[in-house]
N, C-alpha and C. Protein backbone atom coordinates (compact mmCIF):
# COMPACT_ATOMS: atom_id res chain seq x y z
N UNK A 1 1.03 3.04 -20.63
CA UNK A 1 1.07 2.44 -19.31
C UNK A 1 0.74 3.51 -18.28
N UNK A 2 -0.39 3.13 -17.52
CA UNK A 2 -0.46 3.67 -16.28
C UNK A 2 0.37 4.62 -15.24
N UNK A 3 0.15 5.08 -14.65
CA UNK A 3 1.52 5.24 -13.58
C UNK A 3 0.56 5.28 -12.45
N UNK A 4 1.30 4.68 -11.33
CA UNK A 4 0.30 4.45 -9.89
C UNK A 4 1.11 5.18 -8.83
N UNK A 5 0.04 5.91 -8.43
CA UNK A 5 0.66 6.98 -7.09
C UNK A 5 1.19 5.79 -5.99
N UNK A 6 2.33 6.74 -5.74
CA UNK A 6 2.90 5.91 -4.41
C UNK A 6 3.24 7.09 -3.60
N UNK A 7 3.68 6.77 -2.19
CA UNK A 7 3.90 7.77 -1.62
C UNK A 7 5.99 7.32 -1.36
N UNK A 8 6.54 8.57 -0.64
CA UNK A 8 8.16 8.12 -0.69
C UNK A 8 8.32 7.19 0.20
N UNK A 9 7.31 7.29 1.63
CA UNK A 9 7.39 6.30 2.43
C UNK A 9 7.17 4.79 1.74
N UNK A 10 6.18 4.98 1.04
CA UNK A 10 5.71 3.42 0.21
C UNK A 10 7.09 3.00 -0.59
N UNK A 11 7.25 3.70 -1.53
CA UNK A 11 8.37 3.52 -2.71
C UNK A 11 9.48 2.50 -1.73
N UNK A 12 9.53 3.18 -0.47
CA UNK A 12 11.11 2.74 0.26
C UNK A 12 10.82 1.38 0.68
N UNK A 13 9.33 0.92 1.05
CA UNK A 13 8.90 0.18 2.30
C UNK A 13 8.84 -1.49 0.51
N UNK A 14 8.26 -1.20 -0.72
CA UNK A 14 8.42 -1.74 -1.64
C UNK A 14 9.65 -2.35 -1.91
N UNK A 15 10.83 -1.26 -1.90
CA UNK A 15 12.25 -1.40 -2.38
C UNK A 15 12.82 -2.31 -1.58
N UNK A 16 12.22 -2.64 -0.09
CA UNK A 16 13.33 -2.63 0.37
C UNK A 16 12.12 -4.55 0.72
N UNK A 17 11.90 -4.43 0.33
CA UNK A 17 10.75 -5.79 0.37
C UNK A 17 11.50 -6.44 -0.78
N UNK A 18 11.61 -5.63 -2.11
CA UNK A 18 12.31 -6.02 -3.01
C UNK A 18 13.80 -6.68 -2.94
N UNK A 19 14.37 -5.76 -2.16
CA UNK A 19 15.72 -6.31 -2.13
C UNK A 19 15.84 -7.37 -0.90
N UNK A 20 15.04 -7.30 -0.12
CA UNK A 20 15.12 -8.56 0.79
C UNK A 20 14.49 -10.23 0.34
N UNK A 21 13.54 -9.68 -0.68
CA UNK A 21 13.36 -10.86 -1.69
C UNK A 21 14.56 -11.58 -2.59
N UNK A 22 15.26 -10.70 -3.17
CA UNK A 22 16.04 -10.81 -3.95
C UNK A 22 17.78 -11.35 -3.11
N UNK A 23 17.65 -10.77 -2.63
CA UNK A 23 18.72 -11.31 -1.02
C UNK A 23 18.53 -12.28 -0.04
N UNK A 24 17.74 -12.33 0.59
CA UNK A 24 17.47 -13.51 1.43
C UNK A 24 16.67 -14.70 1.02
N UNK A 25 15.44 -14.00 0.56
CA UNK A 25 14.53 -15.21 0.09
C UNK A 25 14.85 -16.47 -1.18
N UNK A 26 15.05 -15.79 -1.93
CA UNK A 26 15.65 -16.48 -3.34
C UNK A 26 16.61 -16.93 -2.88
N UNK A 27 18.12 -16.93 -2.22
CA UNK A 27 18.72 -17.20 -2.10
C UNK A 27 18.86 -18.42 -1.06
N UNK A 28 17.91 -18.42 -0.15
CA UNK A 28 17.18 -19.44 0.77
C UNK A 28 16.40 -20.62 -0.05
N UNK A 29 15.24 -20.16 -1.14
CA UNK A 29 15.01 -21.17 -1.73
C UNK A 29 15.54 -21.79 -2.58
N UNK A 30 16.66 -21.29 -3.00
CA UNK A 30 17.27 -22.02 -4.03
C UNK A 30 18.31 -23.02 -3.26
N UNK A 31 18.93 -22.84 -1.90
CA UNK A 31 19.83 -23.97 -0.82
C UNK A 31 18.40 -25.06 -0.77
N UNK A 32 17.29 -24.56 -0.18
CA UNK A 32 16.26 -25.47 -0.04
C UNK A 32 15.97 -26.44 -0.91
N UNK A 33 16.05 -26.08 -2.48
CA UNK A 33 15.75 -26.48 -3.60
C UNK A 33 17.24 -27.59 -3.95
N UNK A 34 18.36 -27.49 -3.29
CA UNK A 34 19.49 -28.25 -3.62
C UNK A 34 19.45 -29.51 -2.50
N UNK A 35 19.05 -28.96 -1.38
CA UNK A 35 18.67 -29.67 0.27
C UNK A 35 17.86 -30.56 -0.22
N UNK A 36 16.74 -30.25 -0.64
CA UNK A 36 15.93 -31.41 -1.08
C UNK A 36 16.07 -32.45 -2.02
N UNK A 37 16.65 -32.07 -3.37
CA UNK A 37 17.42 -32.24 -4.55
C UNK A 37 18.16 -33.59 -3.99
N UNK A 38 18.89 -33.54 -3.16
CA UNK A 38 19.99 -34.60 -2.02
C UNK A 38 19.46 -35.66 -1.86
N UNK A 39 18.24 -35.53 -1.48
CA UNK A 39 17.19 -36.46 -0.81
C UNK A 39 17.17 -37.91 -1.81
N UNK A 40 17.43 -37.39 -2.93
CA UNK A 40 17.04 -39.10 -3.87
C UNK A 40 15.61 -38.35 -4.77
N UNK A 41 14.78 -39.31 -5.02
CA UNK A 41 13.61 -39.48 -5.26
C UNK A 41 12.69 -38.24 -5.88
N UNK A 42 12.90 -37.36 -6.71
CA UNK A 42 12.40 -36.20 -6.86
C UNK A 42 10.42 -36.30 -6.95
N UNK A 43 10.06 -37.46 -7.51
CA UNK A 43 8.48 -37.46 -7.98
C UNK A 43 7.84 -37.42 -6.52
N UNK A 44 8.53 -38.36 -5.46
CA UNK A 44 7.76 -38.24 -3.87
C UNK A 44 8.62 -37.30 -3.14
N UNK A 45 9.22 -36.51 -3.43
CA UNK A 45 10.09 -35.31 -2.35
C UNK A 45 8.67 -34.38 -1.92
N UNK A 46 8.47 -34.86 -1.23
CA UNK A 46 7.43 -33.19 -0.79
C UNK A 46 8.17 -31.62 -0.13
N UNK A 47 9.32 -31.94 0.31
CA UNK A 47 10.02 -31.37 0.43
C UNK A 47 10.27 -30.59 -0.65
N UNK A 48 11.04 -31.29 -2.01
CA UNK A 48 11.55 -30.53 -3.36
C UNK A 48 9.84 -29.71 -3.71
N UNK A 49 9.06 -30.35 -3.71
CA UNK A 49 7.89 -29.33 -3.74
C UNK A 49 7.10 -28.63 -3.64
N UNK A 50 7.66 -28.29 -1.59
CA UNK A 50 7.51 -27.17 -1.49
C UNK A 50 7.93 -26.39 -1.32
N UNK A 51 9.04 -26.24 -1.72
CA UNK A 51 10.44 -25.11 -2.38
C UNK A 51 9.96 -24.84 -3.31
N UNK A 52 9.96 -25.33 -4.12
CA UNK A 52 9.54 -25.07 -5.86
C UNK A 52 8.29 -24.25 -5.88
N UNK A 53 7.60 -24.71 -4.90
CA UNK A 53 6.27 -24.14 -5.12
C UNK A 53 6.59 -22.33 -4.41
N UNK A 54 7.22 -22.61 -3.73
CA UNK A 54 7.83 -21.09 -3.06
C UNK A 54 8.50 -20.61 -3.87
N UNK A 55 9.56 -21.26 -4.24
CA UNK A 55 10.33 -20.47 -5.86
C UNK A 55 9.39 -19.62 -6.39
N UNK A 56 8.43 -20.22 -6.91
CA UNK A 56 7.73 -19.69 -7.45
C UNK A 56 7.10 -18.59 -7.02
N UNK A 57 6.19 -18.75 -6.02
CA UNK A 57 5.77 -17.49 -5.43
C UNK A 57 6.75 -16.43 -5.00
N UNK A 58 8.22 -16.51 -4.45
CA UNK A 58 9.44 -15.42 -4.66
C UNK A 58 9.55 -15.15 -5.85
N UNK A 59 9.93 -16.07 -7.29
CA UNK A 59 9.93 -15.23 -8.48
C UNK A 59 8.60 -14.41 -8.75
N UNK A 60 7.58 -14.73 -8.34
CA UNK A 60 6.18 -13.92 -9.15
C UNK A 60 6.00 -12.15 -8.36
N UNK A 61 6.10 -12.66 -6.94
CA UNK A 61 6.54 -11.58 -6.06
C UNK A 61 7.56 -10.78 -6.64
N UNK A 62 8.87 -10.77 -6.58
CA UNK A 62 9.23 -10.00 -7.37
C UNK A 62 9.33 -8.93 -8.37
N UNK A 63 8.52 -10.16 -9.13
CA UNK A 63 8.29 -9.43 -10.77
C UNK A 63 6.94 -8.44 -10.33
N UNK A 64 6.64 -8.73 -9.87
CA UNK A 64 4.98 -7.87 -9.25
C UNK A 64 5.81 -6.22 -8.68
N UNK A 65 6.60 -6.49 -7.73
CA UNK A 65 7.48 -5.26 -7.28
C UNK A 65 8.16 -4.35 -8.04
N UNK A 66 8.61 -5.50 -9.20
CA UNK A 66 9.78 -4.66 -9.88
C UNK A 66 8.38 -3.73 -10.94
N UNK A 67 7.42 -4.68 -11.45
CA UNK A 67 6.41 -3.60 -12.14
C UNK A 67 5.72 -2.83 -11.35
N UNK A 68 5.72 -2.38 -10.21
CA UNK A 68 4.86 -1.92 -8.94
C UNK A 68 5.97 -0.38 -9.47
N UNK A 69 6.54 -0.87 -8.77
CA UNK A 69 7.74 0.37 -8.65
C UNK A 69 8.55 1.10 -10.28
N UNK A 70 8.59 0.20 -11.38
CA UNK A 70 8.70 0.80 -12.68
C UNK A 70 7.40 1.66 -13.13
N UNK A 71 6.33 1.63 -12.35
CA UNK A 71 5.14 1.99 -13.05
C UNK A 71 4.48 3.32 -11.95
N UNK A 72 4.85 3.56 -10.88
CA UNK A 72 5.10 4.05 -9.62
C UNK A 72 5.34 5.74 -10.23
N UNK A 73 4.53 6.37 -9.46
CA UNK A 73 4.56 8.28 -9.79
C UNK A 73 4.76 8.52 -7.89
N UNK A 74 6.07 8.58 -7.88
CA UNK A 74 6.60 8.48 -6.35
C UNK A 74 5.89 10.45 -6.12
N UNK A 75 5.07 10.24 -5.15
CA UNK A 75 4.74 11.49 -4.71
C UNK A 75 5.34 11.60 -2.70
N UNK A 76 5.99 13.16 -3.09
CA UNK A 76 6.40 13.07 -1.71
C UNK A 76 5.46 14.68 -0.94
N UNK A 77 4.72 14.03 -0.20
CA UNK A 77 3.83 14.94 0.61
C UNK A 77 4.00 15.94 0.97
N UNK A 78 5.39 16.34 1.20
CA UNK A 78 5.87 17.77 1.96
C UNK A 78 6.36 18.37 0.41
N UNK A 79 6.10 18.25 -0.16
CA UNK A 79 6.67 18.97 -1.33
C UNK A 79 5.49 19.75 -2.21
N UNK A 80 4.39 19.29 -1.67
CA UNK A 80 2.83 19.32 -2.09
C UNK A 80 2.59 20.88 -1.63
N UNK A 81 2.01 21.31 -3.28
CA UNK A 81 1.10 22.97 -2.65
C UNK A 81 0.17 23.10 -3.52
N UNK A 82 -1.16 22.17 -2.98
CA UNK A 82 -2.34 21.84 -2.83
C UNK A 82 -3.28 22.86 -2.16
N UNK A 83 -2.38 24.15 -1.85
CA UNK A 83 -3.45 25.50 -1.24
C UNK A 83 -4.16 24.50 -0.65
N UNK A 84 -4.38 23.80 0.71
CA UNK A 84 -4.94 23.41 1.76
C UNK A 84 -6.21 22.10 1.08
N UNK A 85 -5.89 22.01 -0.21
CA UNK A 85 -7.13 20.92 -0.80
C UNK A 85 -6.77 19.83 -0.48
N UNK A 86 -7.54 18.42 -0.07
CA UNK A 86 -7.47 17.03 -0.34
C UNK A 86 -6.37 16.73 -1.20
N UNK A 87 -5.91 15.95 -1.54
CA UNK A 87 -4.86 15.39 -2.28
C UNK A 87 -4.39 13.89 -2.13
N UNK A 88 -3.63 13.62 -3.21
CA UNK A 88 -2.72 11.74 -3.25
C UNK A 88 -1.84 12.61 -1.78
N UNK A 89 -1.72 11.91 -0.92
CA UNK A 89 -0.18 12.08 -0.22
C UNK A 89 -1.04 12.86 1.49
N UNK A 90 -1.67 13.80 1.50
CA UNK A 90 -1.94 14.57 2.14
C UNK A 90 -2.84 13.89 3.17
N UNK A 91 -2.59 14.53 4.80
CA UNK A 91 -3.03 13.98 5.73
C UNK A 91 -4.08 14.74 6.47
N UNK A 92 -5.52 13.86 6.50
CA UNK A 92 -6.66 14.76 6.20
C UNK A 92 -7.02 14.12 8.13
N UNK A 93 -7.23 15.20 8.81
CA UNK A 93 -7.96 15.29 10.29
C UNK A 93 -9.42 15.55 9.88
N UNK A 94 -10.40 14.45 10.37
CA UNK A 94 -11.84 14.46 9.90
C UNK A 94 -12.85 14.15 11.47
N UNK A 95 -13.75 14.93 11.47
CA UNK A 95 -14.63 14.55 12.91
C UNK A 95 -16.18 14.08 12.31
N UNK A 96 -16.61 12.87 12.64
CA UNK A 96 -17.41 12.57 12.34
C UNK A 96 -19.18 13.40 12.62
N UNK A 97 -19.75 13.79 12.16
CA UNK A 97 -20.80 15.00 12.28
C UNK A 97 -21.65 13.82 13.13
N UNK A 98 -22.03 12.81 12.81
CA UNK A 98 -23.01 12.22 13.88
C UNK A 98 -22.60 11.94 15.68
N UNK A 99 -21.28 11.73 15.38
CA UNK A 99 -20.82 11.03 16.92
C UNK A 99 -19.72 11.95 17.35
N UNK A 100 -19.58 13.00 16.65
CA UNK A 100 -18.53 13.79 16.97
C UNK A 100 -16.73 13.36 17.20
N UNK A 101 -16.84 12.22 17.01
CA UNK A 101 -15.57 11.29 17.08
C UNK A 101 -14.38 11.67 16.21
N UNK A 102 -13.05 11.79 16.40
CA UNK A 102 -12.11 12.81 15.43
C UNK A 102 -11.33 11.75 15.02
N UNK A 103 -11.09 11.48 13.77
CA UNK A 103 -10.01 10.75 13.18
C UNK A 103 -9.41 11.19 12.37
N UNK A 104 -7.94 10.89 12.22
CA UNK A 104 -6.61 11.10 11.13
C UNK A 104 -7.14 10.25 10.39
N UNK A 105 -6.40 10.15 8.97
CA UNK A 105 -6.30 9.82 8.03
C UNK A 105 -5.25 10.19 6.67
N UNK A 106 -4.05 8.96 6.27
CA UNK A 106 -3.23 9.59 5.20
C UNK A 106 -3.70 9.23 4.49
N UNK A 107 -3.76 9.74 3.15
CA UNK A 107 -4.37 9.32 1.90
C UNK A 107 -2.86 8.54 0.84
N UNK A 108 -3.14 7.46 0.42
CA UNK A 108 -1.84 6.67 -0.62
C UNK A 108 -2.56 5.83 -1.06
N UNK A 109 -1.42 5.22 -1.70
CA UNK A 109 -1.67 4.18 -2.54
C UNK A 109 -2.56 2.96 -2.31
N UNK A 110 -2.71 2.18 -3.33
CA UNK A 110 -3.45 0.90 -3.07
C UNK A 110 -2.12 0.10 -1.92
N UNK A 111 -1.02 -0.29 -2.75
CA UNK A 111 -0.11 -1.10 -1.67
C UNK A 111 0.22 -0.55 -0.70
N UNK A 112 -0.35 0.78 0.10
CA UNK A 112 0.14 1.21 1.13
C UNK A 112 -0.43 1.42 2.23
N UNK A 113 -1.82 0.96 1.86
CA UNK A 113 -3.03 1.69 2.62
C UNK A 113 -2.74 0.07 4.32
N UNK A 114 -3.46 0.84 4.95
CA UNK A 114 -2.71 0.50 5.89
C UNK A 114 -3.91 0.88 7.13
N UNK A 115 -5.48 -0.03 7.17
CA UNK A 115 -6.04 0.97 8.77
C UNK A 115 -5.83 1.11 9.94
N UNK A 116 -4.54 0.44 10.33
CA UNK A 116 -3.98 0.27 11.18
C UNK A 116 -3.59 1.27 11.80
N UNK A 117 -2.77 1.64 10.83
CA UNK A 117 -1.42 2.91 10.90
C UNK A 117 -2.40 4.12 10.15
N UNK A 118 -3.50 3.85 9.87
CA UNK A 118 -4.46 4.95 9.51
C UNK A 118 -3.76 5.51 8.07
N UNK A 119 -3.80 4.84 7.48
CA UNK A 119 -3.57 4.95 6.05
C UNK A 119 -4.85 4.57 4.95
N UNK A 120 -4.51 5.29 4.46
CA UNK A 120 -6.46 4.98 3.37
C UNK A 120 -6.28 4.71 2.05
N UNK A 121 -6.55 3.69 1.31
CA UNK A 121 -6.10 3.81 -0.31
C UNK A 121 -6.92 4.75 -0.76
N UNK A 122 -6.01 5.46 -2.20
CA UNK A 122 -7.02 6.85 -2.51
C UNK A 122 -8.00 6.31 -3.50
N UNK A 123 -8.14 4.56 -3.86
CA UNK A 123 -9.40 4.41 -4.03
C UNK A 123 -10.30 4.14 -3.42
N UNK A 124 -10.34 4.10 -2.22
CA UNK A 124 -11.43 3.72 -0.96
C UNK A 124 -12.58 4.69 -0.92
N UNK A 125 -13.81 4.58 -0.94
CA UNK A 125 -14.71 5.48 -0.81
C UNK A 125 -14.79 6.67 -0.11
N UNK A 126 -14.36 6.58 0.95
CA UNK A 126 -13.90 7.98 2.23
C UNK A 126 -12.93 8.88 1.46
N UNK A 127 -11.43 8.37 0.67
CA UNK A 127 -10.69 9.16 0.08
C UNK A 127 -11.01 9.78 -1.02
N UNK A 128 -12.09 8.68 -1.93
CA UNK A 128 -12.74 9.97 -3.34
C UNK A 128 -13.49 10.27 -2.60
N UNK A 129 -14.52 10.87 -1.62
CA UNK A 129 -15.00 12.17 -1.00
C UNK A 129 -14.23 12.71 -0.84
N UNK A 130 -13.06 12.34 0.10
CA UNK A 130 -12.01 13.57 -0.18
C UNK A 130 -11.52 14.85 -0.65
N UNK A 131 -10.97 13.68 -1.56
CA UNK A 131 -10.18 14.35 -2.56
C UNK A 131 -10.63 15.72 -3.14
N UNK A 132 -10.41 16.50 -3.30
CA UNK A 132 -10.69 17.85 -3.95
C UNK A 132 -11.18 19.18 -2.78
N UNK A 133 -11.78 18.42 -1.27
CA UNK A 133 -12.02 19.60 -0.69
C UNK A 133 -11.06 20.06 -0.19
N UNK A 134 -11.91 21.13 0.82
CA UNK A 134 -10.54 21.77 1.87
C UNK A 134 -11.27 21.78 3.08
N UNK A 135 -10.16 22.71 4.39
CA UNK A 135 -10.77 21.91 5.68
C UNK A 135 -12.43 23.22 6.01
N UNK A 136 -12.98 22.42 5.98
CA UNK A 136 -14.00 23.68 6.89
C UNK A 136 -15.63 22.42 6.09
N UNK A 137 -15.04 21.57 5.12
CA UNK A 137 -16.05 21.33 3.84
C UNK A 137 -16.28 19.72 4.52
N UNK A 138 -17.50 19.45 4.54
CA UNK A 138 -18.20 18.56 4.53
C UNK A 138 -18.17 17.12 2.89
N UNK A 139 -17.65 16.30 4.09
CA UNK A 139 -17.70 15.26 3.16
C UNK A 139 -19.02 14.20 3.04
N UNK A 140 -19.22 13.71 2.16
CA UNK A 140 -20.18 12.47 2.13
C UNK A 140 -19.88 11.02 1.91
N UNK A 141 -19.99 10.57 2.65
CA UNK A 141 -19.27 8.90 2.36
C UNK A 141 -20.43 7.67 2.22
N UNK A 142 -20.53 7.37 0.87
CA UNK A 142 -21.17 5.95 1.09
C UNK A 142 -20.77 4.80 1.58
N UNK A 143 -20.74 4.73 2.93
CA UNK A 143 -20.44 3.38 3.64
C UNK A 143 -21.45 2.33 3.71
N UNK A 144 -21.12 0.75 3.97
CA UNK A 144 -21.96 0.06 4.00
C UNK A 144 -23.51 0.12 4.57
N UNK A 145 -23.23 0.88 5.70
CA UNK A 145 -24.09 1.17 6.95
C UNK A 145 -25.12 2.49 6.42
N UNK A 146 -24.85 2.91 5.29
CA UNK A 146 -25.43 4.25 4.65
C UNK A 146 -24.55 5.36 4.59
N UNK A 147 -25.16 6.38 3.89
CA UNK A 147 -23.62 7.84 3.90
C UNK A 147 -23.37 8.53 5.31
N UNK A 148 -22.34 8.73 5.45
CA UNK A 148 -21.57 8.98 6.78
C UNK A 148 -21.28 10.31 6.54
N UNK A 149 -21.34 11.27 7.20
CA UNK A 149 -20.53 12.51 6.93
C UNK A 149 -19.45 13.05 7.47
N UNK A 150 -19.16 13.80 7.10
CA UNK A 150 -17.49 13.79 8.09
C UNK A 150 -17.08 15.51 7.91
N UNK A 151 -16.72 15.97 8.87
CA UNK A 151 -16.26 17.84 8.34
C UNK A 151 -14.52 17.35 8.76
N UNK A 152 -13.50 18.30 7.54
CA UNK A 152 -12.79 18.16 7.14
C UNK A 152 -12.10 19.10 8.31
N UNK A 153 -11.56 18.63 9.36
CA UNK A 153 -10.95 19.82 10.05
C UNK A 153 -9.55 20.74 10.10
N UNK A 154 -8.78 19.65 9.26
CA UNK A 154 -7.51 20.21 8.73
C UNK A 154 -6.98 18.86 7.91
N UNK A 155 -6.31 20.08 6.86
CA UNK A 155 -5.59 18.72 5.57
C UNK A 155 -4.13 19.60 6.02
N UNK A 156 -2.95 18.29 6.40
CA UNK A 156 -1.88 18.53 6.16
C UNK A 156 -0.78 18.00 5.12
N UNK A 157 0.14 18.20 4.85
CA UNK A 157 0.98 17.35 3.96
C UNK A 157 2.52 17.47 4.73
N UNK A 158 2.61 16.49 5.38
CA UNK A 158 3.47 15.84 5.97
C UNK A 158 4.39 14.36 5.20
């Protein structure tokens, strides 16, 4: 079996998805599932079925988490000595060589990536360029639009 990088922030943000599944949600659909149950008539309850149908998606959810996180190589970023290289975890400052434009970027997991909050999965095309340099080194990115380049201006691990 595999093991899938996570970061400690991820691991927590998973766990705690987990236990609010396992606490609120389930425990909500299963009153729902008795609420409806009341009603009489189970074959026309649309009600009883769409609880059930949520049951379901809370149990599958779950089980998805609990193997997410059993299978999980929790990496914590500040603990990282990567001598200044790319890395799972590490937070790479990049300026774009055509437009001169400067962007952050953390590198994690698939469930964590995030472009919002400027998070990148480390399978995303931008992060395998990445991965392996250090800051001063020119990256190449095949983006839709054609390869993009990017100079690496500092990798931290935060």
């Amino acid at each position: 079996m595999s093991k899938t990088p996570l970061t400690v922030a991820g691991a927590e943000k998973l766990r705690a998805e987990l236990h609010r599944m396992k606490t609120v949600e389930r425990p909500n659909v299963i009153a729902a599932i008795a609420e409806a149950r009341s009603h009489g008539d189970l074959s026309e309850n649309a009600e009883y079925e769409a609880a059930k149908d949520r049951q379901g998606f809370i149990e599958g959810r779950i089980m998805e988490l609990e193997a997410k996180l059993a299978t999980a190589q929790i990496i914590d970023p500040k603990l990282l000595d990567a001598d200044g290289r790319c890395v799972f975890g590490a937070t790479v400052e990049l300026e774009d060589m055509e437009s001169g434009q400067g962007v952050t970027y953390q590198i994690v997991g698939d469930d964590e990536a995030d472009i919002k909050d400027n998070k990148i999965s480390i399978s995303s095309p931008i992060a395998r360029a990445l991965i392996g340099k250090y800051a001063g080194d020119i990256a190449e990115v095949q983006a839709p639009g054609g390869v993009r380049e990017y100079e690496i201006v500092d990798v931290r691990y935060v």
